[in-house]
PDB file of N, CA and C in Angstrom:
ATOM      1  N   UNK A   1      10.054  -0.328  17.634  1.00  0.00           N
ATOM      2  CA  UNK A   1       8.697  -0.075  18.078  1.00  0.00           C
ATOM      3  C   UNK A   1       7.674  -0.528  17.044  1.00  0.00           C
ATOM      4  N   UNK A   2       8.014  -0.333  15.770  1.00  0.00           N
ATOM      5  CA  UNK A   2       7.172  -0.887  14.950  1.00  0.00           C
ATOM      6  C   UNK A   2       6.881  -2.430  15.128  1.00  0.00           C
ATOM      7  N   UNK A   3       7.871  -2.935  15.125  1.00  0.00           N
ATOM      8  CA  UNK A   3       7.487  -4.673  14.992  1.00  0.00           C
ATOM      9  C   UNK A   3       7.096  -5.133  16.522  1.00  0.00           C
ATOM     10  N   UNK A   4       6.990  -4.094  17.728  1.00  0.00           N
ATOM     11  CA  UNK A   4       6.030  -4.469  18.870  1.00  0.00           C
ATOM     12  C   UNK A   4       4.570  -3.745  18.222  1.00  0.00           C
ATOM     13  N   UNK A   5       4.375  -2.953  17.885  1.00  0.00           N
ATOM     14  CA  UNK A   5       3.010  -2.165  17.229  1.00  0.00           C
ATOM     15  C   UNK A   5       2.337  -3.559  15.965  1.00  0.00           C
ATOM     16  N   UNK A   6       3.318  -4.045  15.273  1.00  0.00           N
ATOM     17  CA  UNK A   6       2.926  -5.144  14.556  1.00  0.00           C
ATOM     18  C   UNK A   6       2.578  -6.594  15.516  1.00  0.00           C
ATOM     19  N   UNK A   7       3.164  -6.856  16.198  1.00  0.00           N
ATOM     20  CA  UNK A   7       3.007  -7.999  17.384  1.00  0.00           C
ATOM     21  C   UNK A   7       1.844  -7.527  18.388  1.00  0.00           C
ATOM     22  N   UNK A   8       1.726  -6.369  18.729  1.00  0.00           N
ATOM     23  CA  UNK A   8       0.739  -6.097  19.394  1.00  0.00           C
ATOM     24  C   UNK A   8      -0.843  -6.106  18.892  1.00  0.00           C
ATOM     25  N   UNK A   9      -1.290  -6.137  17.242  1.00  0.00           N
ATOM     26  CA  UNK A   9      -1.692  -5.838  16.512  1.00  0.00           C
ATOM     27  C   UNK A   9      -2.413  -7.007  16.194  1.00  0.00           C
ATOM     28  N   UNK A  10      -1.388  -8.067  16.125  1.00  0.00           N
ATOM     29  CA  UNK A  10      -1.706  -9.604  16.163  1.00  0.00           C
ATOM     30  C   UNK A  10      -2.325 -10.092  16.841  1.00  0.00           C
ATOM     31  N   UNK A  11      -2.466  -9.737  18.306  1.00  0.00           N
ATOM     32  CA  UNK A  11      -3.076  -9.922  19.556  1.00  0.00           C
ATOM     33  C   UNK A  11      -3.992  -9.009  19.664  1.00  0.00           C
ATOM     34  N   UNK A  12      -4.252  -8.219  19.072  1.00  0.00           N
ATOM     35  CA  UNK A  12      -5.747  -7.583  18.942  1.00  0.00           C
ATOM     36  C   UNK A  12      -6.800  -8.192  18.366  1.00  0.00           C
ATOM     37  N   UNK A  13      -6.110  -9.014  17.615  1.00  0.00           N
ATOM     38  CA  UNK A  13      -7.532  -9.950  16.354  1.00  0.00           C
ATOM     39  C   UNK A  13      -8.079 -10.276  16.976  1.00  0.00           C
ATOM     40  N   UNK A  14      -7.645 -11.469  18.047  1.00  0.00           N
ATOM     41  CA  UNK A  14      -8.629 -12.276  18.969  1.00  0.00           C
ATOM     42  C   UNK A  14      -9.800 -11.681  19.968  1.00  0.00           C
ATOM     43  N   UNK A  15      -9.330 -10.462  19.772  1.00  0.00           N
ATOM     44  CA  UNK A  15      -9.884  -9.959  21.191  1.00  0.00           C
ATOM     45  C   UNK A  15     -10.829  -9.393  20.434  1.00  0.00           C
ATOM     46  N   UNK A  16     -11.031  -9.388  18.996  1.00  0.00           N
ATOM     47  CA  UNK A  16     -12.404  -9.084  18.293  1.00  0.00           C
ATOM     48  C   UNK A  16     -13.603  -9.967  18.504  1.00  0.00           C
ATOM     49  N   UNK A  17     -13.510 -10.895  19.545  1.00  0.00           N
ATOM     50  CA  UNK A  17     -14.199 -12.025  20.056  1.00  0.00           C
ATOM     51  C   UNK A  17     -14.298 -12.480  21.413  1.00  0.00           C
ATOM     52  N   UNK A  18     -13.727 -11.080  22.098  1.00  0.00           N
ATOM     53  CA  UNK A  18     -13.679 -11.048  23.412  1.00  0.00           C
ATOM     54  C   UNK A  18     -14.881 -10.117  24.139  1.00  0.00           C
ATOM     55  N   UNK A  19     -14.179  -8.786  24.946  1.00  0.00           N
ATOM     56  CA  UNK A  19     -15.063  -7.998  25.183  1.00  0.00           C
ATOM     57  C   UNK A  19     -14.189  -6.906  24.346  1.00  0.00           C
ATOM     58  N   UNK A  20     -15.179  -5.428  24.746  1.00  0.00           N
ATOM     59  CA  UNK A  20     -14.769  -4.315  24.596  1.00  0.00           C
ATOM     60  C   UNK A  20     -13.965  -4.095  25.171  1.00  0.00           C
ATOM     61  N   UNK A  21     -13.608  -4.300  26.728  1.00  0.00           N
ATOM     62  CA  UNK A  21     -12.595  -4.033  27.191  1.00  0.00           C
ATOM     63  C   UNK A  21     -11.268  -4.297  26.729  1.00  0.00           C
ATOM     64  N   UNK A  22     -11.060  -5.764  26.494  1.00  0.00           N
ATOM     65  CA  UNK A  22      -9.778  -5.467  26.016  1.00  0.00           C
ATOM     66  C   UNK A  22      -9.171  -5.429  24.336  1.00  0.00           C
ATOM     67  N   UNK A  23     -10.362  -5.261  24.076  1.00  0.00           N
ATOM     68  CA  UNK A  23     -10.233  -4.619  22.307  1.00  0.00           C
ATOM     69  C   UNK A  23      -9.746  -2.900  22.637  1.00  0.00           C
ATOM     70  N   UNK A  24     -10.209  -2.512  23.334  1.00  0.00           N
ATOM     71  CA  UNK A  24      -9.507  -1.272  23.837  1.00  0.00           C
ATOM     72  C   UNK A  24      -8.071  -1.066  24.404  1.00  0.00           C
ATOM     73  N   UNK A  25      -7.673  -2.033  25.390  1.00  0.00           N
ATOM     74  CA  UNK A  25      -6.543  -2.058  25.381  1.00  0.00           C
ATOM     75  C   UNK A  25      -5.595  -2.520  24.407  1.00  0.00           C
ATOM     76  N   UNK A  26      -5.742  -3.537  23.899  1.00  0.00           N
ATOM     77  CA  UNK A  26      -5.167  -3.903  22.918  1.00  0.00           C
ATOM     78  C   UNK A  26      -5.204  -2.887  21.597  1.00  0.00           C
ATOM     79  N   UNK A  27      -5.593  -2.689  21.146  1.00  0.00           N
ATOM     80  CA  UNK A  27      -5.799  -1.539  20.045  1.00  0.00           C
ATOM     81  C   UNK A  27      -4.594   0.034  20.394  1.00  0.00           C
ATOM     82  N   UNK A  28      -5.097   0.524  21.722  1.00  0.00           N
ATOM     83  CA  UNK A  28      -4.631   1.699  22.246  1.00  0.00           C
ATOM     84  C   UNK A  28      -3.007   1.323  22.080  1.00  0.00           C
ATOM     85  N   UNK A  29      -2.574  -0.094  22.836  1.00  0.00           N
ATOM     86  CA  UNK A  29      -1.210  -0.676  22.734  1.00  0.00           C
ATOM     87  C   UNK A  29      -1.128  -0.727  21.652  1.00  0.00           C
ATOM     88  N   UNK A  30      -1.395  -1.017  20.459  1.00  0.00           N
ATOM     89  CA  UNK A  30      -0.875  -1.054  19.149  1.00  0.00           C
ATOM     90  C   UNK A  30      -0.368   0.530  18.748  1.00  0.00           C
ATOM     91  N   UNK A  31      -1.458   1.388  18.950  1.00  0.00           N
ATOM     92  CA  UNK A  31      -1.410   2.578  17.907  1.00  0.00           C
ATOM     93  C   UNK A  31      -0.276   3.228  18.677  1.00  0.00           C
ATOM     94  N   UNK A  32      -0.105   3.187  20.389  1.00  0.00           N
ATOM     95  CA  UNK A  32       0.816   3.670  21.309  1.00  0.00           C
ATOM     96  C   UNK A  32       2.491   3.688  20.214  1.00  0.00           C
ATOM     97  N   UNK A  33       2.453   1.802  20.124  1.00  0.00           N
ATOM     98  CA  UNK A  33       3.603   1.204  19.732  1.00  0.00           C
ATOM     99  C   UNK A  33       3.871   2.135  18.176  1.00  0.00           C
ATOM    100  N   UNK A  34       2.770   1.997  17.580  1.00  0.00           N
ATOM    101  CA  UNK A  34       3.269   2.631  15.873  1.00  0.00           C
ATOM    102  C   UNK A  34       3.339   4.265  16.218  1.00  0.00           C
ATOM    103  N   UNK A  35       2.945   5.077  17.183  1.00  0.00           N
ATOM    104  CA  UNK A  35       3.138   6.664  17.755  1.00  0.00           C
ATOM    105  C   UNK A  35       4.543   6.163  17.904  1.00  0.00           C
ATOM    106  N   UNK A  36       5.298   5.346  18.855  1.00  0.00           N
ATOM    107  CA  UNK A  36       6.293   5.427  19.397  1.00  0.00           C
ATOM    108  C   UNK A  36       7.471   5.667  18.197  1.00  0.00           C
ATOM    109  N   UNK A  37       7.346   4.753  17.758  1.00  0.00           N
ATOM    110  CA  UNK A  37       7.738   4.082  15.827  1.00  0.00           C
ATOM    111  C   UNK A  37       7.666   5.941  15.206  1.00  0.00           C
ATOM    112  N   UNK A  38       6.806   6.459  15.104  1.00  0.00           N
ATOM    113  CA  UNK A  38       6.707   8.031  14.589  1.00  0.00           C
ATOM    114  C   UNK A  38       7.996   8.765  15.310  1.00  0.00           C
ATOM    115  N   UNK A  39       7.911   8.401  16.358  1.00  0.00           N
ATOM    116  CA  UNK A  39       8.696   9.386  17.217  1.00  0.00           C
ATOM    117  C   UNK A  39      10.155   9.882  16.367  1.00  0.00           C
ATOM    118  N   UNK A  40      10.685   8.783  15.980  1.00  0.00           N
ATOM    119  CA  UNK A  40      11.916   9.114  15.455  1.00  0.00           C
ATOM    120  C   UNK A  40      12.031   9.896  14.378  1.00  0.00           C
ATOM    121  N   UNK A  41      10.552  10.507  13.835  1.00  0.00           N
ATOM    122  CA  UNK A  41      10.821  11.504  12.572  1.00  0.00           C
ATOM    123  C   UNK A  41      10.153  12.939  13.381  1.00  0.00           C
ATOM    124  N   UNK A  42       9.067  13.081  14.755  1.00  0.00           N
ATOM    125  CA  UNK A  42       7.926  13.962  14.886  1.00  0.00           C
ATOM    126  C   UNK A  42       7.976  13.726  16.227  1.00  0.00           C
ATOM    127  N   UNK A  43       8.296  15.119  16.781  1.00  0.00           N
ATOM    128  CA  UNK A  43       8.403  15.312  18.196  1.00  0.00           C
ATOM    129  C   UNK A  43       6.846  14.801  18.839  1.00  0.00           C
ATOM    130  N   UNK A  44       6.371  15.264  17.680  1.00  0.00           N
ATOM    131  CA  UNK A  44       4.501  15.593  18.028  1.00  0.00           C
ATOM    132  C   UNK A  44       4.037  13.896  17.885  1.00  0.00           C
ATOM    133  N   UNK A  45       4.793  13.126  17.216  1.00  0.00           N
ATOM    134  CA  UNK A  45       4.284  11.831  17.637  1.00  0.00           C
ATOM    135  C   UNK A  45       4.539  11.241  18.763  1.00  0.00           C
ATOM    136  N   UNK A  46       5.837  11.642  19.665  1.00  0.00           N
ATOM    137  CA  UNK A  46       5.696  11.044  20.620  1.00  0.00           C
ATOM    138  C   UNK A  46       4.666  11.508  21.752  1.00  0.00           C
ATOM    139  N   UNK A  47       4.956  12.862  21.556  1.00  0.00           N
ATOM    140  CA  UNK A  47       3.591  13.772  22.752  1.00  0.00           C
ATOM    141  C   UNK A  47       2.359  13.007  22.591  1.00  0.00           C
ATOM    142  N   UNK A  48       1.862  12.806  21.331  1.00  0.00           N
ATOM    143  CA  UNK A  48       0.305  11.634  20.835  1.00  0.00           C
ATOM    144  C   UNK A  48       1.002  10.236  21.777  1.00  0.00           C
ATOM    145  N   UNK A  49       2.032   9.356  21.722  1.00  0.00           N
ATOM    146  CA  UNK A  49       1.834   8.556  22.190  1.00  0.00           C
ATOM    147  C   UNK A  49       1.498   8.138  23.900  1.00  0.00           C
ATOM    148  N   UNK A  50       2.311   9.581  24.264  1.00  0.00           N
ATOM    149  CA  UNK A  50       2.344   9.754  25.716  1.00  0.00           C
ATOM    150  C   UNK A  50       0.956   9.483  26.429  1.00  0.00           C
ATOM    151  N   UNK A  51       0.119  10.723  25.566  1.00  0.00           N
ATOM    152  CA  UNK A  51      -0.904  10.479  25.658  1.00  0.00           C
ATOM    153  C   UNK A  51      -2.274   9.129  25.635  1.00  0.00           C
ATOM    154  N   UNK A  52      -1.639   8.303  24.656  1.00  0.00           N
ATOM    155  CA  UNK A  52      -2.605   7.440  23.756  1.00  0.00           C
ATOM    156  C   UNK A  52      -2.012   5.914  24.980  1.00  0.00           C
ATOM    157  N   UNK A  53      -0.474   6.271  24.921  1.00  0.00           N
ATOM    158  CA  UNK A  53      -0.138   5.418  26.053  1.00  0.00           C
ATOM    159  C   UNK A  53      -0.476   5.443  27.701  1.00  0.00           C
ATOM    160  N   UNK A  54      -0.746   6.861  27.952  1.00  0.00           N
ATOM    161  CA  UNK A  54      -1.051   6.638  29.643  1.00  0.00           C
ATOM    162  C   UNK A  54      -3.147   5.964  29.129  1.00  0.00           C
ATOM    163  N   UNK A  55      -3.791   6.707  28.447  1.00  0.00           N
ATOM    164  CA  UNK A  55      -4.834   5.954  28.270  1.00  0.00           C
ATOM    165  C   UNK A  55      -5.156   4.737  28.344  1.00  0.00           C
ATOM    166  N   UNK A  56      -4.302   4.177  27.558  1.00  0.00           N
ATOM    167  CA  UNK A  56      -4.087   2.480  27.741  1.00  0.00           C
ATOM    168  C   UNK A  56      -3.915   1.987  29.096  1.00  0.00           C
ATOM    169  N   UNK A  57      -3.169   2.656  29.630  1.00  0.00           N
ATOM    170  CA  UNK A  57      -2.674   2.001  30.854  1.00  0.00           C
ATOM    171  C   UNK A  57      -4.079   1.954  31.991  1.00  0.00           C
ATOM    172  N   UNK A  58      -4.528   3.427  31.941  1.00  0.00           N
ATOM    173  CA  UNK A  58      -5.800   3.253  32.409  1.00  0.00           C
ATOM    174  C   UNK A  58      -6.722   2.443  32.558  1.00  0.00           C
ATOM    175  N   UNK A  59      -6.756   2.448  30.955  1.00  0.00           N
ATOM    176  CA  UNK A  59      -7.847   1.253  30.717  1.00  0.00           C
ATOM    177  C   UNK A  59      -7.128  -0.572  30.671  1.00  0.00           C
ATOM    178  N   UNK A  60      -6.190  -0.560  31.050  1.00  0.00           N
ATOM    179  CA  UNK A  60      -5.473  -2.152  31.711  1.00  0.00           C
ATOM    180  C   UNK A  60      -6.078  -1.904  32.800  1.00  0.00           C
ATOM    181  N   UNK A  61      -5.672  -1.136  33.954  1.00  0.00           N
ATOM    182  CA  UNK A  61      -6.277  -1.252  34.999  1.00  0.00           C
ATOM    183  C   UNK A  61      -7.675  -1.243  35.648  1.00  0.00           C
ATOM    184  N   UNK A  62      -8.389  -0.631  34.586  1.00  0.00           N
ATOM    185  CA  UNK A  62      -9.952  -0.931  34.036  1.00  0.00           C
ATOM    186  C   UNK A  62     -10.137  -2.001  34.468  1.00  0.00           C
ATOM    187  N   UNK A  63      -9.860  -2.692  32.943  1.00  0.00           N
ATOM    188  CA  UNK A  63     -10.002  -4.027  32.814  1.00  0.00           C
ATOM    189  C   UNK A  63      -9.360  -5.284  34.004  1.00  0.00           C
ATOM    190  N   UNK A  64      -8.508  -4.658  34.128  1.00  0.00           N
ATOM    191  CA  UNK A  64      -8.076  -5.507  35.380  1.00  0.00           C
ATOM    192  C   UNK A  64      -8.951  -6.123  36.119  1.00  0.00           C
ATOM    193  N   UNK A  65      -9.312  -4.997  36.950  1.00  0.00           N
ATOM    194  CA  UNK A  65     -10.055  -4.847  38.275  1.00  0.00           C
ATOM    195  C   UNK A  65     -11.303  -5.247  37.334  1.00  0.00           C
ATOM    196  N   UNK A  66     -12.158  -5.040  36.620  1.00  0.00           N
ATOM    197  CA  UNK A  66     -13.141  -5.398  36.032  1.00  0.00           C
ATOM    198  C   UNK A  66     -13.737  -7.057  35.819  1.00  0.00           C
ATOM    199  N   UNK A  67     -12.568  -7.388  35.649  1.00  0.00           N
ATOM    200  CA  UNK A  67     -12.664  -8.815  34.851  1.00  0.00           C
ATOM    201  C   UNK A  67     -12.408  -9.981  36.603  1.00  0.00           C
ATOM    202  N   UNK A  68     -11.904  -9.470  37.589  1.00  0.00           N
ATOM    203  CA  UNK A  68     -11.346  -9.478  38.588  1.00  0.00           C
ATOM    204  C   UNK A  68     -12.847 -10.046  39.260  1.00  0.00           C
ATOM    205  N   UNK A  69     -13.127  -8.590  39.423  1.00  0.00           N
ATOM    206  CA  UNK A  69     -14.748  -9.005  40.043  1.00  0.00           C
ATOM    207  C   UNK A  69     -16.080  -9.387  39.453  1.00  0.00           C
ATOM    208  N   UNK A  70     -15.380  -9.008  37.938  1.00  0.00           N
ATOM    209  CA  UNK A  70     -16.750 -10.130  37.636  1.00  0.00           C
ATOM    210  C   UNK A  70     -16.448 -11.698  37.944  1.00  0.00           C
ATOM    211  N   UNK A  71     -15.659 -12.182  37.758  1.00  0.00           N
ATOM    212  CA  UNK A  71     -14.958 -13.260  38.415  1.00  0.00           C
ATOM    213  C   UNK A  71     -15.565 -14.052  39.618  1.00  0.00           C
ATOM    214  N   UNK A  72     -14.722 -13.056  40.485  1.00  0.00           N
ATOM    215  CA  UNK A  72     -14.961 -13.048  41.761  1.00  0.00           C
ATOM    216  C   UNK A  72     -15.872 -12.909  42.689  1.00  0.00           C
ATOM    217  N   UNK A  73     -16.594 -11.641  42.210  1.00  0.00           N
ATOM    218  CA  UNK A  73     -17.751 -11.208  42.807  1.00  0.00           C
ATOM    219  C   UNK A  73     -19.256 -11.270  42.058  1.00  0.00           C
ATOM    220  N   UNK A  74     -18.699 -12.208  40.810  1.00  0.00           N
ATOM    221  CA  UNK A  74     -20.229 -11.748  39.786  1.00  0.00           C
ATOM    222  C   UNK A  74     -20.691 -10.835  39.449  1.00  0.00           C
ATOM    223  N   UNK A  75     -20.052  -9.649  39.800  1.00  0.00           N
ATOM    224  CA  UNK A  75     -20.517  -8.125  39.857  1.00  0.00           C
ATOM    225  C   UNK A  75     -19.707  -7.689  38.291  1.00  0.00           C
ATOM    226  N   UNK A  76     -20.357  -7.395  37.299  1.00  0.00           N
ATOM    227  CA  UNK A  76     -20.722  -7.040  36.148  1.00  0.00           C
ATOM    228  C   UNK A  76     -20.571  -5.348  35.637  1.00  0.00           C
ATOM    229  N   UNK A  77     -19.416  -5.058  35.230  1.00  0.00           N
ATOM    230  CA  UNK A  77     -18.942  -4.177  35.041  1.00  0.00           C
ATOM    231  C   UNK A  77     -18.995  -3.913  33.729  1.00  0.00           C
ATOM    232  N   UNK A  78     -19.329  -2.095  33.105  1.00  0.00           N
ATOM    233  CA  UNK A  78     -19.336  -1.801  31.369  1.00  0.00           C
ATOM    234  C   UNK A  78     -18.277  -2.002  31.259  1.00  0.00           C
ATOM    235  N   UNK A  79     -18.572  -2.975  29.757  1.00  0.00           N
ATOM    236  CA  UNK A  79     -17.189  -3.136  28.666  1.00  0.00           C
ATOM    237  C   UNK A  79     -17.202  -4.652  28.244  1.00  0.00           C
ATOM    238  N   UNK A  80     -17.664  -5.316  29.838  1.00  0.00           N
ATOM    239  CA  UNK A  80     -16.935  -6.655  29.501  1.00  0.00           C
ATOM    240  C   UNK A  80     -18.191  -7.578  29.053  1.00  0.00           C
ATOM    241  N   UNK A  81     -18.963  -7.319  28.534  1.00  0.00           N
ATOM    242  CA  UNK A  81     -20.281  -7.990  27.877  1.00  0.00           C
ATOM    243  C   UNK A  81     -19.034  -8.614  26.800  1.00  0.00           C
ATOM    244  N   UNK A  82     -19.346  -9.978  25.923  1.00  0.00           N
ATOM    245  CA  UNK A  82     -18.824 -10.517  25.297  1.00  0.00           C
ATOM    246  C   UNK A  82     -19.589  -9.926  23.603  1.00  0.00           C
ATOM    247  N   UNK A  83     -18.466  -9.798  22.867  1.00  0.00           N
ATOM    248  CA  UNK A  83     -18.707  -9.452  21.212  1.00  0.00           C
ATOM    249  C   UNK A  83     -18.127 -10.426  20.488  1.00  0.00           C
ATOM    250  N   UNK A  84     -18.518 -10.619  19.561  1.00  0.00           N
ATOM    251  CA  UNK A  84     -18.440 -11.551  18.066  1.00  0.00           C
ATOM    252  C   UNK A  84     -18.006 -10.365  17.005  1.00  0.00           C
ATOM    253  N   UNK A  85     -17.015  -9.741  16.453  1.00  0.00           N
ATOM    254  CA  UNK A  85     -17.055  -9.195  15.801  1.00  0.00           C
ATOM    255  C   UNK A  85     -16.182  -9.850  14.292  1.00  0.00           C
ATOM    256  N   UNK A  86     -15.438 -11.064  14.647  1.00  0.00           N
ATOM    257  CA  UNK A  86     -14.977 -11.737  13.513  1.00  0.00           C
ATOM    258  C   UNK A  86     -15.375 -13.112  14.100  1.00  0.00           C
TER     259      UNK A  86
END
């Protein structure tokens, strides 16, 4: 789990130049992956990931549908304004 939390992590950089949206997902997937990685010493890390992981998932499907119709429909949904942050 760690070296998906590290790979996932990698693929967060870019998205420091994307939107918010999926700097959120991406991020949430990282910390999910290094909770998961905890698990094997802390019951209580996996309960955090459960958590930190259904969030994520949420917010994929957010973004999904978000990015979908702005697309599609031009219709302009919070999150996905574009950031420059590196």
């Amino acid at each position: 789990m760690t070296l998906w939390g590290v790979f996932t992590t990698l693929f967060f950089v870019p998205t420091l130049r994307k939107n918010g949206c999926l700097m959120f997902v991406f991020g949430s997937l990282s910390i999910t992956f290094f909770l998961l990685a905890g698990g094997q010493w802390s019951k209580s890390c996996l309960t955090a990931a459960g958590y930190v992981g259904f969030l994520c998932g949420c917010s994929a499907i957010y973004t999904a549908f978000a990015e979908i119709w702005q697309e599609s429909l031009g219709f302009n949904m919070p999150g996905l304004r574009p950031v420059r942050f590196i």
